[in-house]
Structure formats: structure tokens, C-alpha cells
C-alpha atoms as a PDB file:
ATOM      1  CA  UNK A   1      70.699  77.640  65.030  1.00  0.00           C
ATOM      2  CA  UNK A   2      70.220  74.710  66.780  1.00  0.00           C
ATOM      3  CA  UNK A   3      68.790  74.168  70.451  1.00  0.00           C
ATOM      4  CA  UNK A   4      72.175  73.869  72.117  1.00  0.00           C
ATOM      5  CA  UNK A   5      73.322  77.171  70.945  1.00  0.00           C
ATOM      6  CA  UNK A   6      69.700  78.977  71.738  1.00  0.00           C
ATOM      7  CA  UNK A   7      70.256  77.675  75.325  1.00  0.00           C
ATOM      8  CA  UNK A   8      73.870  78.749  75.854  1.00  0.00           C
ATOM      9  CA  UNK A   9      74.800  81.974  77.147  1.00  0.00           C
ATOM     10  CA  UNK A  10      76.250  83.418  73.805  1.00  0.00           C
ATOM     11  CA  UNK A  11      78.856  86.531  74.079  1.00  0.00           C
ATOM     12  CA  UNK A  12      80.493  88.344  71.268  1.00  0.00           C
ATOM     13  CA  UNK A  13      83.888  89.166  72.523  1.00  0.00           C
ATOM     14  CA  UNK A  14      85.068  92.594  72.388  1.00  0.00           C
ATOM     15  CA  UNK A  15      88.339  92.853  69.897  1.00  0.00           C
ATOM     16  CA  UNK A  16      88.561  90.291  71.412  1.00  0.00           C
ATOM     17  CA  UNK A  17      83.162  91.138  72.017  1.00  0.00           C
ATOM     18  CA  UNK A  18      78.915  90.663  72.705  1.00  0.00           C
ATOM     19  CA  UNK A  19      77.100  88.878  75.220  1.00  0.00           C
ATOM     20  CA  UNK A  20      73.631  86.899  74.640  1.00  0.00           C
ATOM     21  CA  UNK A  21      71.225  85.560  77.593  1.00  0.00           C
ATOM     22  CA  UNK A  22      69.892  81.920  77.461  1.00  0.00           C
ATOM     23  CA  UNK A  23      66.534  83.412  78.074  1.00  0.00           C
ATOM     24  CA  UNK A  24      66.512  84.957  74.817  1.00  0.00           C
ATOM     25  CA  UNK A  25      66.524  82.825  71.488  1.00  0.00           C
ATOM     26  CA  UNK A  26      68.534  83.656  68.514  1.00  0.00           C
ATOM     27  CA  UNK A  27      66.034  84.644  65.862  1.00  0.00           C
ATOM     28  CA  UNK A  28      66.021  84.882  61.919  1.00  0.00           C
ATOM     29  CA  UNK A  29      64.119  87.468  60.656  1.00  0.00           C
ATOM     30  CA  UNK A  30      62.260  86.316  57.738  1.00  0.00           C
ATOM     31  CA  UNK A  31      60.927  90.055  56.382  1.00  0.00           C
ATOM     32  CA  UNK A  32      62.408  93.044  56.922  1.00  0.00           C
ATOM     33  CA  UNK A  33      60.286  96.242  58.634  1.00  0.00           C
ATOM     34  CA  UNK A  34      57.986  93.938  60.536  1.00  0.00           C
ATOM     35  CA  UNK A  35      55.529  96.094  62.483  1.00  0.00           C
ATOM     36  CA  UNK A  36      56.724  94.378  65.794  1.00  0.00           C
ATOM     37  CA  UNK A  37      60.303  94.530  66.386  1.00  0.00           C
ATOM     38  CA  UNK A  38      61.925  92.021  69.120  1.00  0.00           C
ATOM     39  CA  UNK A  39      62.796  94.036  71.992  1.00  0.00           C
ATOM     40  CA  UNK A  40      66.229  93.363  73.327  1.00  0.00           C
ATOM     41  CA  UNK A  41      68.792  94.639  75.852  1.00  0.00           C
ATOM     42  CA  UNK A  42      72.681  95.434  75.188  1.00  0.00           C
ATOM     43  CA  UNK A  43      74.975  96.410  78.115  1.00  0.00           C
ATOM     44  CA  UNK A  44      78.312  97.365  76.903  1.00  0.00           C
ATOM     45  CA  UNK A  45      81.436  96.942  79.349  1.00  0.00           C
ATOM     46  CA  UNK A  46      82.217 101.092  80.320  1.00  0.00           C
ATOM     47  CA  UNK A  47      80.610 104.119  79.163  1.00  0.00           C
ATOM     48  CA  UNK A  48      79.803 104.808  75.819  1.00  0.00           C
ATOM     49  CA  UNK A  49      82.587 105.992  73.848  1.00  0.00           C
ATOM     50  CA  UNK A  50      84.111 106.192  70.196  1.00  0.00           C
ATOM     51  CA  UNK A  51      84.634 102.231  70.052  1.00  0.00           C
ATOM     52  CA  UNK A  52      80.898 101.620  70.305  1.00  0.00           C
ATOM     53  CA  UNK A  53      79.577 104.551  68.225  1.00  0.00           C
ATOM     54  CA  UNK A  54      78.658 101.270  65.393  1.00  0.00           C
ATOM     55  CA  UNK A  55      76.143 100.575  67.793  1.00  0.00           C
ATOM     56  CA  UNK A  56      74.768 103.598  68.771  1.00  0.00           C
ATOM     57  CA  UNK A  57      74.825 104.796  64.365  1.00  0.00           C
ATOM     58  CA  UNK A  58      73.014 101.001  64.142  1.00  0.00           C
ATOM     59  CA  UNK A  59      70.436 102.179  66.665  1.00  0.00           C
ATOM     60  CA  UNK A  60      69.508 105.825  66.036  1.00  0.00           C
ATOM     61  CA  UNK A  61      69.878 105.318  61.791  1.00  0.00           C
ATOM     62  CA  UNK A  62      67.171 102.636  62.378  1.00  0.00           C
ATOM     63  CA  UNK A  63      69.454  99.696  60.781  1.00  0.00           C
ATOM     64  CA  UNK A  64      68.583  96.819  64.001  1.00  0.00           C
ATOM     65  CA  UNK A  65      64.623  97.808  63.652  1.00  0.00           C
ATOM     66  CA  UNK A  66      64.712  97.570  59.693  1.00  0.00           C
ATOM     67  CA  UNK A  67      65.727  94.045  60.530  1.00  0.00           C
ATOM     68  CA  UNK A  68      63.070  93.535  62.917  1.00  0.00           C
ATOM     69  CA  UNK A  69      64.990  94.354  66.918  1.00  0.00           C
ATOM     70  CA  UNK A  70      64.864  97.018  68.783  1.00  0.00           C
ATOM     71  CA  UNK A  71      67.841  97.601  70.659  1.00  0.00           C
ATOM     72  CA  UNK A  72      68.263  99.239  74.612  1.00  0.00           C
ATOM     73  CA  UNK A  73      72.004 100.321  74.834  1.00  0.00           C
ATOM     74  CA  UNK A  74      73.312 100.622  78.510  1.00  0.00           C
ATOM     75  CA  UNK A  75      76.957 100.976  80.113  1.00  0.00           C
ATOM     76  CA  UNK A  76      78.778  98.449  81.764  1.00  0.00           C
ATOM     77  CA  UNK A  77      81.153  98.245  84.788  1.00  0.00           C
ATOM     78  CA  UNK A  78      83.955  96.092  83.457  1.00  0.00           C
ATOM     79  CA  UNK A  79      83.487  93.041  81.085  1.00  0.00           C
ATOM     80  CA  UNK A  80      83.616  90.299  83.964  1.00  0.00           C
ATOM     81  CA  UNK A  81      81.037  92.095  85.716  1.00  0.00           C
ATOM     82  CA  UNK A  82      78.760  92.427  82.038  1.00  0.00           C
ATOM     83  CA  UNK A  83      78.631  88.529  81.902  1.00  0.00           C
ATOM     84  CA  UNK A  84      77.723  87.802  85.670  1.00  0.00           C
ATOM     85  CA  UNK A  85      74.415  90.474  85.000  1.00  0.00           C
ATOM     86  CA  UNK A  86      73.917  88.678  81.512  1.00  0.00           C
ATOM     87  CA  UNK A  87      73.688  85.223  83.309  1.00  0.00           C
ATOM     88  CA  UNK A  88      71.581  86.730  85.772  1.00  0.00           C
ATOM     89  CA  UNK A  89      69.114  87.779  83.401  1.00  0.00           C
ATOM     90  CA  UNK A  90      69.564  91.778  84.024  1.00  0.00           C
ATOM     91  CA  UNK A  91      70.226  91.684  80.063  1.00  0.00           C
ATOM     92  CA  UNK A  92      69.671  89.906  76.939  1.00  0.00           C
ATOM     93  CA  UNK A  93      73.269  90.749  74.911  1.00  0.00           C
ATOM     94  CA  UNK A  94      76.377  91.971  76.398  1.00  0.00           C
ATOM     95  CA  UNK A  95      79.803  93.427  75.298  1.00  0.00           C
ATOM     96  CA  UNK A  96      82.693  91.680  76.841  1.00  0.00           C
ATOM     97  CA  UNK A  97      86.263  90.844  75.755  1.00  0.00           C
ATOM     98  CA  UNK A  98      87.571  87.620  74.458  1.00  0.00           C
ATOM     99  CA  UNK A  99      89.547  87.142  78.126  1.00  0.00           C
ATOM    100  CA  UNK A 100      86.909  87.656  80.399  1.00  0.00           C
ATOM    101  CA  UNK A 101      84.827  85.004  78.687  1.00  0.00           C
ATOM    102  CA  UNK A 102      87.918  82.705  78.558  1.00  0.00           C
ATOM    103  CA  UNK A 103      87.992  83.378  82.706  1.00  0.00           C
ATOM    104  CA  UNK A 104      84.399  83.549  83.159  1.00  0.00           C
ATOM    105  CA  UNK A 105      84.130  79.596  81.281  1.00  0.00           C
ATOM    106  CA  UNK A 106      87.332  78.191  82.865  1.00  0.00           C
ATOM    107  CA  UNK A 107      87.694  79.706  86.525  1.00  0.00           C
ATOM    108  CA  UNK A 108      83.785  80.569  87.450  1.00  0.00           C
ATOM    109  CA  UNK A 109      81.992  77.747  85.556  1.00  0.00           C
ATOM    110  CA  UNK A 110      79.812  80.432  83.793  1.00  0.00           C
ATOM    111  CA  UNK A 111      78.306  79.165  80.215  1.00  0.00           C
ATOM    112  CA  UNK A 112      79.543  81.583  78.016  1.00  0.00           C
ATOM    113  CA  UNK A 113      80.291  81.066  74.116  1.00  0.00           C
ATOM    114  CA  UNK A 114      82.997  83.898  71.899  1.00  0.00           C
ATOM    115  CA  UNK A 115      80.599  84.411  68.776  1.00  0.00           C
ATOM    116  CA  UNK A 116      81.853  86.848  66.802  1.00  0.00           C
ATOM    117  CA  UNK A 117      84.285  90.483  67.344  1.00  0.00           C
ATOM    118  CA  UNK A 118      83.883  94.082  66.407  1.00  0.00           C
ATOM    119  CA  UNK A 119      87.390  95.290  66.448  1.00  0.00           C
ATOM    120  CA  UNK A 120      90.095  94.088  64.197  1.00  0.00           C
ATOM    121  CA  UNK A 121      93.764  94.088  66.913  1.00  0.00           C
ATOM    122  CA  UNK A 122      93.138  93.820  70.209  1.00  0.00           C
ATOM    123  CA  UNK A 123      93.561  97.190  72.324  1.00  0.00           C
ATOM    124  CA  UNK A 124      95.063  95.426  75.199  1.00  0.00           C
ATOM    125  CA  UNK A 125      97.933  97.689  76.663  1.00  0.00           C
ATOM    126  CA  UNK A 126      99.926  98.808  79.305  1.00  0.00           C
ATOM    127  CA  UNK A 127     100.443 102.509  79.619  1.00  0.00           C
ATOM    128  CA  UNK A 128     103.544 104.543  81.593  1.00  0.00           C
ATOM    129  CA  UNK A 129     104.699 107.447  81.536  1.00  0.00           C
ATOM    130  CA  UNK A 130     107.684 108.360  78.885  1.00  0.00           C
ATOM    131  CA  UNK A 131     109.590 110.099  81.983  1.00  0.00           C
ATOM    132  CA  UNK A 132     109.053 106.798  83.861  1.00  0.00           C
ATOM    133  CA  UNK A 133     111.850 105.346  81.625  1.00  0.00           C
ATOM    134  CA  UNK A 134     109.368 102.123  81.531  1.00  0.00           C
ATOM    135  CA  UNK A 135     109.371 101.092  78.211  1.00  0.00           C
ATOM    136  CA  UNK A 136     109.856  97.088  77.498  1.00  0.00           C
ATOM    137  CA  UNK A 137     107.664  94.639  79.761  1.00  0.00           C
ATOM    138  CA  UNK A 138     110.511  93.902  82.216  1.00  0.00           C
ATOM    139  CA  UNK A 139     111.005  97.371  83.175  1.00  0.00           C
ATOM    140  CA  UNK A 140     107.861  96.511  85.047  1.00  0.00           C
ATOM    141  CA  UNK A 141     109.535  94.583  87.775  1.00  0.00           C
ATOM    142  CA  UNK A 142     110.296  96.645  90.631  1.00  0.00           C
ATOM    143  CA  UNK A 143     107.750  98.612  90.011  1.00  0.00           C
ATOM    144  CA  UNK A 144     103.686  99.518  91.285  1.00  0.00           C
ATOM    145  CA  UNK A 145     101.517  98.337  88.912  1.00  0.00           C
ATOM    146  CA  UNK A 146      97.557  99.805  88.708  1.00  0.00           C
ATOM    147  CA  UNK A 147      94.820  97.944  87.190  1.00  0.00           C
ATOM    148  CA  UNK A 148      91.015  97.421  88.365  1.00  0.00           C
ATOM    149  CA  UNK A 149      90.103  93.167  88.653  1.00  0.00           C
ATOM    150  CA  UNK A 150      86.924  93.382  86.953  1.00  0.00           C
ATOM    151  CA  UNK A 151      88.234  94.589  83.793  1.00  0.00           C
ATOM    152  CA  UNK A 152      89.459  92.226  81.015  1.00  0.00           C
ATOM    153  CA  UNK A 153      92.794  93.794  80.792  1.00  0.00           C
ATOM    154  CA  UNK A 154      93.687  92.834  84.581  1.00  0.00           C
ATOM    155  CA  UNK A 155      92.299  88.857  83.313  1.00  0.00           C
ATOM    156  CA  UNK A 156      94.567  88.665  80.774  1.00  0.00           C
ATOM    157  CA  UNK A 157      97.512  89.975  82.446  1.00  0.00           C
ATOM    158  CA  UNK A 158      99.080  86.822  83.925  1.00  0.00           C
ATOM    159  CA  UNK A 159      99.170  85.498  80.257  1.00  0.00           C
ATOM    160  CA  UNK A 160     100.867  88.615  79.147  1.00  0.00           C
ATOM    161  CA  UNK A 161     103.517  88.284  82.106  1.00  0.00           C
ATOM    162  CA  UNK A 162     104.131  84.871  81.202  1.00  0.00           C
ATOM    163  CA  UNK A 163     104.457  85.406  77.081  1.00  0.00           C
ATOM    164  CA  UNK A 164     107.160  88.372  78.001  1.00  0.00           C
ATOM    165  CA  UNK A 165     109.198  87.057  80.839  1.00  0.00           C
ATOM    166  CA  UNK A 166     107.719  89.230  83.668  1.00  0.00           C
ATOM    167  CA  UNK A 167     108.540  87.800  87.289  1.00  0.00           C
ATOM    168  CA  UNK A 168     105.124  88.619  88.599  1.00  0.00           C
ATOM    169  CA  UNK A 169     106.506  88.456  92.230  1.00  0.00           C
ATOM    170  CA  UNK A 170     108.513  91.538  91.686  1.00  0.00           C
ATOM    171  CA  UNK A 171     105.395  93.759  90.749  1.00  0.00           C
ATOM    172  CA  UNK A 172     103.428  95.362  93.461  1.00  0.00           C
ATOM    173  CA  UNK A 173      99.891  95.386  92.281  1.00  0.00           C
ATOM    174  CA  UNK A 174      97.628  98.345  93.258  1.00  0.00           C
ATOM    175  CA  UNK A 175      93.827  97.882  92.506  1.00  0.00           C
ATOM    176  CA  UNK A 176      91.871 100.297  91.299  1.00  0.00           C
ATOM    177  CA  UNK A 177      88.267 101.626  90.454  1.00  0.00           C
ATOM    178  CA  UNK A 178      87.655 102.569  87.055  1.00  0.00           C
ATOM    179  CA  UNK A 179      87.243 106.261  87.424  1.00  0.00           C
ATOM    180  CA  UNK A 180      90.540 107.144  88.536  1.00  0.00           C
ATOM    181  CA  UNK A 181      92.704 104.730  86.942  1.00  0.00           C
ATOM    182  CA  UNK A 182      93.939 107.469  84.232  1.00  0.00           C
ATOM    183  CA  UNK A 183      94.141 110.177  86.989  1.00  0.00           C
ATOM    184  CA  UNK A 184      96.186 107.843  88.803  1.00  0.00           C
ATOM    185  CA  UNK A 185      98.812 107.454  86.750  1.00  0.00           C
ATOM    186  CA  UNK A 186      99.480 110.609  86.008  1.00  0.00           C
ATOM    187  CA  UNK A 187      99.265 111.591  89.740  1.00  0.00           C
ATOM    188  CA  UNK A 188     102.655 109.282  90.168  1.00  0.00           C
ATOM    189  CA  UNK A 189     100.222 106.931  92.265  1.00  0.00           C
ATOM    190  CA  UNK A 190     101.381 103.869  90.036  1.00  0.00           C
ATOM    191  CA  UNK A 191     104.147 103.529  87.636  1.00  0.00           C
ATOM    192  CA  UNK A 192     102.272 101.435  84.902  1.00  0.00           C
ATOM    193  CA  UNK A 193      98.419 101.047  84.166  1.00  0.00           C
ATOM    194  CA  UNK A 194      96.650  97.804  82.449  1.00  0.00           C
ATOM    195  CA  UNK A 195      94.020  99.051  80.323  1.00  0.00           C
ATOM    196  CA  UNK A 196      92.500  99.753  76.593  1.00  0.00           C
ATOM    197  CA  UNK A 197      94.101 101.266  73.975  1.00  0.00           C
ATOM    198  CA  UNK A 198      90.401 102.440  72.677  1.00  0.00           C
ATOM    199  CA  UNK A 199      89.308 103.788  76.296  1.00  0.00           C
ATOM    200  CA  UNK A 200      92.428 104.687  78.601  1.00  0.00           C
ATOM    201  CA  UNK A 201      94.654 106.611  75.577  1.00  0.00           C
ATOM    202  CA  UNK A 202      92.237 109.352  74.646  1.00  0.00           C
ATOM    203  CA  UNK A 203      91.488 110.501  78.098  1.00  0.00           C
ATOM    204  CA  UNK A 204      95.211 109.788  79.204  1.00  0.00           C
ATOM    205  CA  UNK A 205      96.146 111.904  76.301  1.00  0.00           C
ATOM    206  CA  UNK A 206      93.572 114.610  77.011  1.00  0.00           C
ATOM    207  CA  UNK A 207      94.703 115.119  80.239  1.00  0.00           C
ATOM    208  CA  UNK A 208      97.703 115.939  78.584  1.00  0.00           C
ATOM    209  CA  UNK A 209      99.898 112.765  79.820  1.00  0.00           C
ATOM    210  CA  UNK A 210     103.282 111.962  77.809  1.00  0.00           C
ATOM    211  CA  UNK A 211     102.537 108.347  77.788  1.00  0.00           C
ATOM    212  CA  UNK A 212     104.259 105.219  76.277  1.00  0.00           C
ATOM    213  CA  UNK A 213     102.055 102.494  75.081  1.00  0.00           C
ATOM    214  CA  UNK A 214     102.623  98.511  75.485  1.00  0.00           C
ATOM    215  CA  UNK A 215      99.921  96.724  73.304  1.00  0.00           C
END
């Protein structure tokens, strides 16, 4: 790799993926089982889940240290807020999607670099009830909208309204913190939820919602 790249702040966008610190180089490593492995820290953007059981299988099966790093897996608290604590040196890689790097580059000023993805569609969506009646993207006007601003969903939301024809100034938007979107929702405390396919379905689903899915 050349010096440019081992000084960035790298980040391998989420479906969209994984964040690198300037402070630590990108290394080849030239013989596999080296007594030493490079210690390194990941922070992914929530808690651990089903989406990110690659890298917990990578880590306990021994697959990173047979190739010479051993790897610290941590949650995260939304992907904005994983590449702020990357640049800040609180970790060495970081899981964050494509859209929050996009915002982080353009609107902060932060130096971070897309370098590769782990899922294959994005899980981008926006979840209502069935009962609701909400079911194209401009059903959404008129009506409360929940979504927390540090998650990537949220960033990439304006885009979405755009693509579809939303008029943004008909949605009232309700901020939220990340534990209780789900429960929120199904409470009747918003009528439509920005979130993940991969982390809001299962546990909107297991709490036995009747959803409708926009991805």
C-alpha cells in the first residue's frame, strides 16, 4: 500500500462497512502463524448480532491470528459516532456504513476512505406497521417519523426522500435513542421507523409486530 493510504483514516463500509485508524499501518503478513500477532481493535456500529457473527467465527476459530492479528471486537453506538472514536484514536478498525462515511468526508471534514463491504444489498429500510396502511414512501407525508441522528439510516434519509418524491416538510421527525426505537413503534409513538433490515426486523418481529418493510 502506499504511504497515502497508510496515513488515511481507512473504513470498510457496512453493506454499504470497516473503519481503520491512521495510527495504525496496513500490514502484509509475509508467514502465516507468526508467534507475535499484531494486536488490533474493531468497534462495530450496535451490539453484536447475526450480521457480524463472520467476525466473531473469524476471531474465536483462530482465522485473523493464523494470519498474524489479533483482533478486540467491541460494540458501537451508531456508525457516525464509530468514525468520530476511530479518528480519535479510541480504535484501530471500525464498522460503519457506506452513508455515514459519505457524511462524515463531505459535511464534517473527517478523512475517511470506503475500502471494501461485508454485505451484498444494502439493509436500509423503513419499517410501519401493516395496520398503519403506510405502505409506498409518500404515505409518509403527514405522518411522525422516528429515527435516531447518529445512525446511518437517519444520514441517508434525505437522499431517499429525494429519489422517491417525499416532501420532507410534511414529515414530523421524532428523534430517538437506539434502545427504544423498535418499542416505539409498536407503542403507536411514531408511525414509521428508519432503520436496518439486519438489526430492527428480528427484534421488531420478535416482539411480535405486523410490520411492512421499505428497503
Amino acid at each position: 500500500m502506499s504511504d497515502d493510504i497508510t496515513r488515511r483514516t481507512a473504513v470498510k463500509a457496512l453493506g454499504a462497512g470497516l473503519l481503520a485508524g491512521g495510527s495504525v499501518p496496513f500490514f502484509h503478513v509475509q508467514s502465516y502463524g507468526q508467534n507475535q500477532a499484531t494486536k488490533v481493535s474493531l468497534t462495530l456500529p450496535f451490539t453484536i448480532h447475526g450480521s457480524y457473527t463472520g467476525f466473531i467465527v473469524a476471531r474465536e476459530l483462530g482465522y485473523w491470528r493464523d494470519r498474524g492479528v489479533e483482533v478486540e471486537v467491541s460494540r458501537g453506538y451508531g456508525a457516525l459516532d464509530v468514525i468520530k472514536k476511530l479518528l480519535l484514536g479510541r480504535f484501530n478498525y471500525g464498522d460503519s456504513s457506506f452513508e455515514s462515511v459519505i457524511q462524515a468526508a463531505a459535511s464534517e471534514g473527517l478523512d475517511a476512505v470506503g475500502i471494501g463491504l461485508h454485505m451484498q444489498v444494502s439493509p436500509l429500510a423503513i419499517f410501519t406497521l401493516n395496520k398503519s396502511g403506510i405502505k409506498q414512501p409518500k404515505d409518509l407525508e403527514g405522518k411522525v417519523l422516528g429515527a435516531a441522528p447518529m445512525y446511518g439510516d437517519w444520514l441517508f434519509f434525505p437522499a431517499f426522500a429525494k429519489k422517491t418524491g417525499i416532501d420532507r416538510s410534511k414529515i414530523t421527525v421524532r428523534f430517538l435513542d437506539g434502545s427504544v426505537r423498535a418499542q416505539t413503534l409498536l407503542n403507536g409513538g411514531v408511525d414509521a421507523l428508519t432503520g436496518y433490515y439486519n438489526l430492527d426486523a428480528p427484534m421488531l418481529w420478535t416482539a411480535g409486530g405486523d410490520i411492512h418493510i421499505m428497503l
